[in-house]
N, C-alpha and C. Protein backbone atom coordinates (compact mmCIF):
# COMPACT_ATOMS: atom_id res chain seq x y z
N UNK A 1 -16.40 17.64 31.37
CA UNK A 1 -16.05 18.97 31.83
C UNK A 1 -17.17 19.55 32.70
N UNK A 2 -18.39 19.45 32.17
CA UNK A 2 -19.26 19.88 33.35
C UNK A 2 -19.58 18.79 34.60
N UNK A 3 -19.21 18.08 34.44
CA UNK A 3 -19.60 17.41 35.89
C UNK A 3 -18.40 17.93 36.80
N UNK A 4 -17.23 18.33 36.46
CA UNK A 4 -16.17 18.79 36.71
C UNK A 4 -16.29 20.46 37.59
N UNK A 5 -17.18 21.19 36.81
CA UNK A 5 -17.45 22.50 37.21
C UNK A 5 -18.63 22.05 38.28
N UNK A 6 -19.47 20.92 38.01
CA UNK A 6 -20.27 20.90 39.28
C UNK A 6 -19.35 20.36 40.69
N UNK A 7 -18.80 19.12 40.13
CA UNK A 7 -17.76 19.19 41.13
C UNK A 7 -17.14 20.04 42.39
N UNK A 8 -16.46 20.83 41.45
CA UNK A 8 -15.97 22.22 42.24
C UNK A 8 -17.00 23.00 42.63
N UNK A 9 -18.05 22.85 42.18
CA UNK A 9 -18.95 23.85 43.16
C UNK A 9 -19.90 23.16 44.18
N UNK A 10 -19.75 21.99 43.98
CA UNK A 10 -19.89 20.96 45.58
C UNK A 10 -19.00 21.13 46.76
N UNK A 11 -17.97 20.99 46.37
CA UNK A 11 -16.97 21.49 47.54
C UNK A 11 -17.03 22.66 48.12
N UNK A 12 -18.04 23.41 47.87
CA UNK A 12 -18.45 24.69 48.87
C UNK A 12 -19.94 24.66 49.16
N UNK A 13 -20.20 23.76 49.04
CA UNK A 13 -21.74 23.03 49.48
C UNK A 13 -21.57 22.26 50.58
N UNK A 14 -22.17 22.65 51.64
CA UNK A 14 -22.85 21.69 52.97
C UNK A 14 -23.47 20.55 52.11
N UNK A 15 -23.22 19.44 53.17
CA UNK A 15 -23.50 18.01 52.74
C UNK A 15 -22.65 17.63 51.38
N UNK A 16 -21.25 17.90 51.23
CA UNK A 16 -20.33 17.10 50.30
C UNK A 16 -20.54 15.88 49.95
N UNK A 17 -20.56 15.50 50.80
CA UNK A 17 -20.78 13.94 50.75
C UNK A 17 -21.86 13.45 50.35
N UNK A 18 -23.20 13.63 50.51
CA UNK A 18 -24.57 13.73 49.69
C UNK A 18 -24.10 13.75 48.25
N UNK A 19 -23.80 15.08 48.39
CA UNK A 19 -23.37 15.67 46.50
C UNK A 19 -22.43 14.79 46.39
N UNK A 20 -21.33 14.45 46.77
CA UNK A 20 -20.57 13.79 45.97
C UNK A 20 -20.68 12.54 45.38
N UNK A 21 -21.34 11.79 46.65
CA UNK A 21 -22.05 10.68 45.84
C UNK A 21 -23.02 10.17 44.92
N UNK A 22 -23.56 11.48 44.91
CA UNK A 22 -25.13 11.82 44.16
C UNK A 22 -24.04 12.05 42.37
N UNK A 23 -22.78 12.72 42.29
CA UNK A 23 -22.52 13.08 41.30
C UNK A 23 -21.19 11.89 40.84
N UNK A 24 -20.96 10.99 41.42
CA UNK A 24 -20.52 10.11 41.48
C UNK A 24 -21.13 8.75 40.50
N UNK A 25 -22.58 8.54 40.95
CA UNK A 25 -23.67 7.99 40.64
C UNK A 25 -23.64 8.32 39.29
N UNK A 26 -24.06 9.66 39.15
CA UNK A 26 -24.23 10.14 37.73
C UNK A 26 -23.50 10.21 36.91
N UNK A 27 -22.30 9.92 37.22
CA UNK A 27 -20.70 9.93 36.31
C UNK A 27 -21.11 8.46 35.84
N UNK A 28 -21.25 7.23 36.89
CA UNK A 28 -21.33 5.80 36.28
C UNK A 28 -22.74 5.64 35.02
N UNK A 29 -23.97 6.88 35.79
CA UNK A 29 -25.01 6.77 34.70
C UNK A 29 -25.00 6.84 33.52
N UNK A 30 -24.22 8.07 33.17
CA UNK A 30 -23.88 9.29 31.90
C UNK A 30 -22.77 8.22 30.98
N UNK A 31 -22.03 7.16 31.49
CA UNK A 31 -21.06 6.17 30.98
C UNK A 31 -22.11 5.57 30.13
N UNK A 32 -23.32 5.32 30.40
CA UNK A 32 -23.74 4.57 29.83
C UNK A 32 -25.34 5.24 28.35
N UNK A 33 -25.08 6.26 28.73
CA UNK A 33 -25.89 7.06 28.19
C UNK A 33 -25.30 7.69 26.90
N UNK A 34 -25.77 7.32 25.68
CA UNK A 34 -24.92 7.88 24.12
C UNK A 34 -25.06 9.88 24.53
N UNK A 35 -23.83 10.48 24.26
CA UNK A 35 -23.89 11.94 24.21
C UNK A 35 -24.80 13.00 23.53
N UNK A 36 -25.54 13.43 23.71
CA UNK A 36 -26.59 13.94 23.04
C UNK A 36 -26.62 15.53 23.61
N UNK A 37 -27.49 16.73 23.25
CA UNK A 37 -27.82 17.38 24.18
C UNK A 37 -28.57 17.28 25.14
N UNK A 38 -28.01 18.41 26.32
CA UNK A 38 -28.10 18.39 27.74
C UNK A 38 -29.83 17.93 27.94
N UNK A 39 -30.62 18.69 27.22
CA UNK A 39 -32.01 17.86 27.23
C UNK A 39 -32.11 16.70 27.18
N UNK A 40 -32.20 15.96 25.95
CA UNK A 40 -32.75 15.12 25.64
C UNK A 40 -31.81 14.04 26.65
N UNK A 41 -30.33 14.31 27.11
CA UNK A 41 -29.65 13.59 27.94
C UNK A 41 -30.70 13.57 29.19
N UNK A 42 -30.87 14.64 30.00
CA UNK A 42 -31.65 14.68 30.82
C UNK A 42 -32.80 13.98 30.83
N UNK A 43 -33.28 13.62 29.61
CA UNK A 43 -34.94 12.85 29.43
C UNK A 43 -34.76 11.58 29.41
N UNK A 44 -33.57 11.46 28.72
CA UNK A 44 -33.30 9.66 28.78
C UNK A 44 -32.84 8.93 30.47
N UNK A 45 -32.24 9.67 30.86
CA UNK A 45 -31.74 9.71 32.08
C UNK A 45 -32.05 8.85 33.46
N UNK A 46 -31.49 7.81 33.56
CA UNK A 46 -32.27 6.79 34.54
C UNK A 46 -31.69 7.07 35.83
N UNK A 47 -32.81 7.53 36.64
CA UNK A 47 -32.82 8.25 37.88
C UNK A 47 -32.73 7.22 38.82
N UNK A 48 -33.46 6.45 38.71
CA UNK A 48 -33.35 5.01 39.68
C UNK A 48 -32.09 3.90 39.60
N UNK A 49 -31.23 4.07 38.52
CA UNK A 49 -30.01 3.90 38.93
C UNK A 49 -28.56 4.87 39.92
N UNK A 50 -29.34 5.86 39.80
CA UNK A 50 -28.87 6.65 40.61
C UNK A 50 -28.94 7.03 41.85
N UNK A 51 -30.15 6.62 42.31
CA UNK A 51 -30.65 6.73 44.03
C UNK A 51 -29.49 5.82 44.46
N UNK A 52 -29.71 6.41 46.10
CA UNK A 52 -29.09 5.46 46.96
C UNK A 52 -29.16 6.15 48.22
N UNK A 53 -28.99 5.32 49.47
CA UNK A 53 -29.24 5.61 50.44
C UNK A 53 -30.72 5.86 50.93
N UNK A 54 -31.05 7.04 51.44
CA UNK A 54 -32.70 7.11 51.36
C UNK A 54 -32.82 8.14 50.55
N UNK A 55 -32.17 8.64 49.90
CA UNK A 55 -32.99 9.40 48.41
C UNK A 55 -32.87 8.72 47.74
N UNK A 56 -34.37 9.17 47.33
CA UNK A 56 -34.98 8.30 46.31
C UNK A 56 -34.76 8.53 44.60
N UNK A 57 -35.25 8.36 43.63
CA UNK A 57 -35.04 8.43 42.39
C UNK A 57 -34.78 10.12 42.17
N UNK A 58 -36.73 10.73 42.60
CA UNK A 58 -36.81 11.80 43.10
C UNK A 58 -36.10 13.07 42.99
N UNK A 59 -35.75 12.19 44.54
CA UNK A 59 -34.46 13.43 45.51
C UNK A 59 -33.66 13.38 44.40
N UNK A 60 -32.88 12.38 44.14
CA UNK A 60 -31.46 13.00 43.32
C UNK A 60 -31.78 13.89 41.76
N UNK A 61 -32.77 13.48 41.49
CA UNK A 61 -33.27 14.51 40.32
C UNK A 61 -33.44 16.10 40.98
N UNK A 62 -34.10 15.96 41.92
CA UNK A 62 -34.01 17.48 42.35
C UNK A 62 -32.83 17.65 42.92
N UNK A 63 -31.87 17.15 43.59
CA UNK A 63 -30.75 17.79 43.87
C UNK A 63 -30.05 18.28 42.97
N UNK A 64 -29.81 17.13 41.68
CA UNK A 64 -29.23 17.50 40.42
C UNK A 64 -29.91 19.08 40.01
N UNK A 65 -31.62 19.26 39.60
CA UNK A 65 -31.93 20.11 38.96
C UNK A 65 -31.53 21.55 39.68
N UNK A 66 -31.37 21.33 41.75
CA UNK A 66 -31.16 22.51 42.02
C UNK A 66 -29.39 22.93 42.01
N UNK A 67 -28.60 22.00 41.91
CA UNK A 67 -27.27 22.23 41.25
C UNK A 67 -27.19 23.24 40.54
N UNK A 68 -27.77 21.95 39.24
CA UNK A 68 -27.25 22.66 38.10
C UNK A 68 -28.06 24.10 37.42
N UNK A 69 -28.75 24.73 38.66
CA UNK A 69 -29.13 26.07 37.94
C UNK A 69 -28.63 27.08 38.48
N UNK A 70 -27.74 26.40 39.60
CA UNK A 70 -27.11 27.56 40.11
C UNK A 70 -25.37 27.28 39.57
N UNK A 71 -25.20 26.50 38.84
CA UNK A 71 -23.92 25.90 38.22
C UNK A 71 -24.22 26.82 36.58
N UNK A 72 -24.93 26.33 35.78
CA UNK A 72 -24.92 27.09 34.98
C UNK A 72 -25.85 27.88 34.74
């Protein structure tokens, strides 16, 4: 459900396509990640399966972190 609400608030974000694949990524990550809270999810969280293109591990951590503080 929340990747869902980030979702929808990508689609009124310049560079869709960045985000979408960036949250795309993280849908296949989170498959593999046991459900926990949003922390400790976040800490386990393998960022370098998630890069691609030329952002790096990094970038998609900060794209994620500046998302999701304006998401929730």
């Amino acid at each position: 459900m929340f990747l869902a609400r980030v979702s929808l608030y990508c689609d009124c974000v310049s560079g869709t396509d960045v985000l979408s694949i960036l949250l795309n990524r993280m849908a296949e990550e989170l498959s593999s990640v046991p459900l926990e809270p949003y922390s400790e999810t976040l800490a386990k969280f393998e960022w370098e399966k998630v890069r691609f293109a030329s952002y790096s591990a990094e970038d998609c951590k900060r794209m994620w972190l500046m998302i999701s503080r304006q998401v929730c």
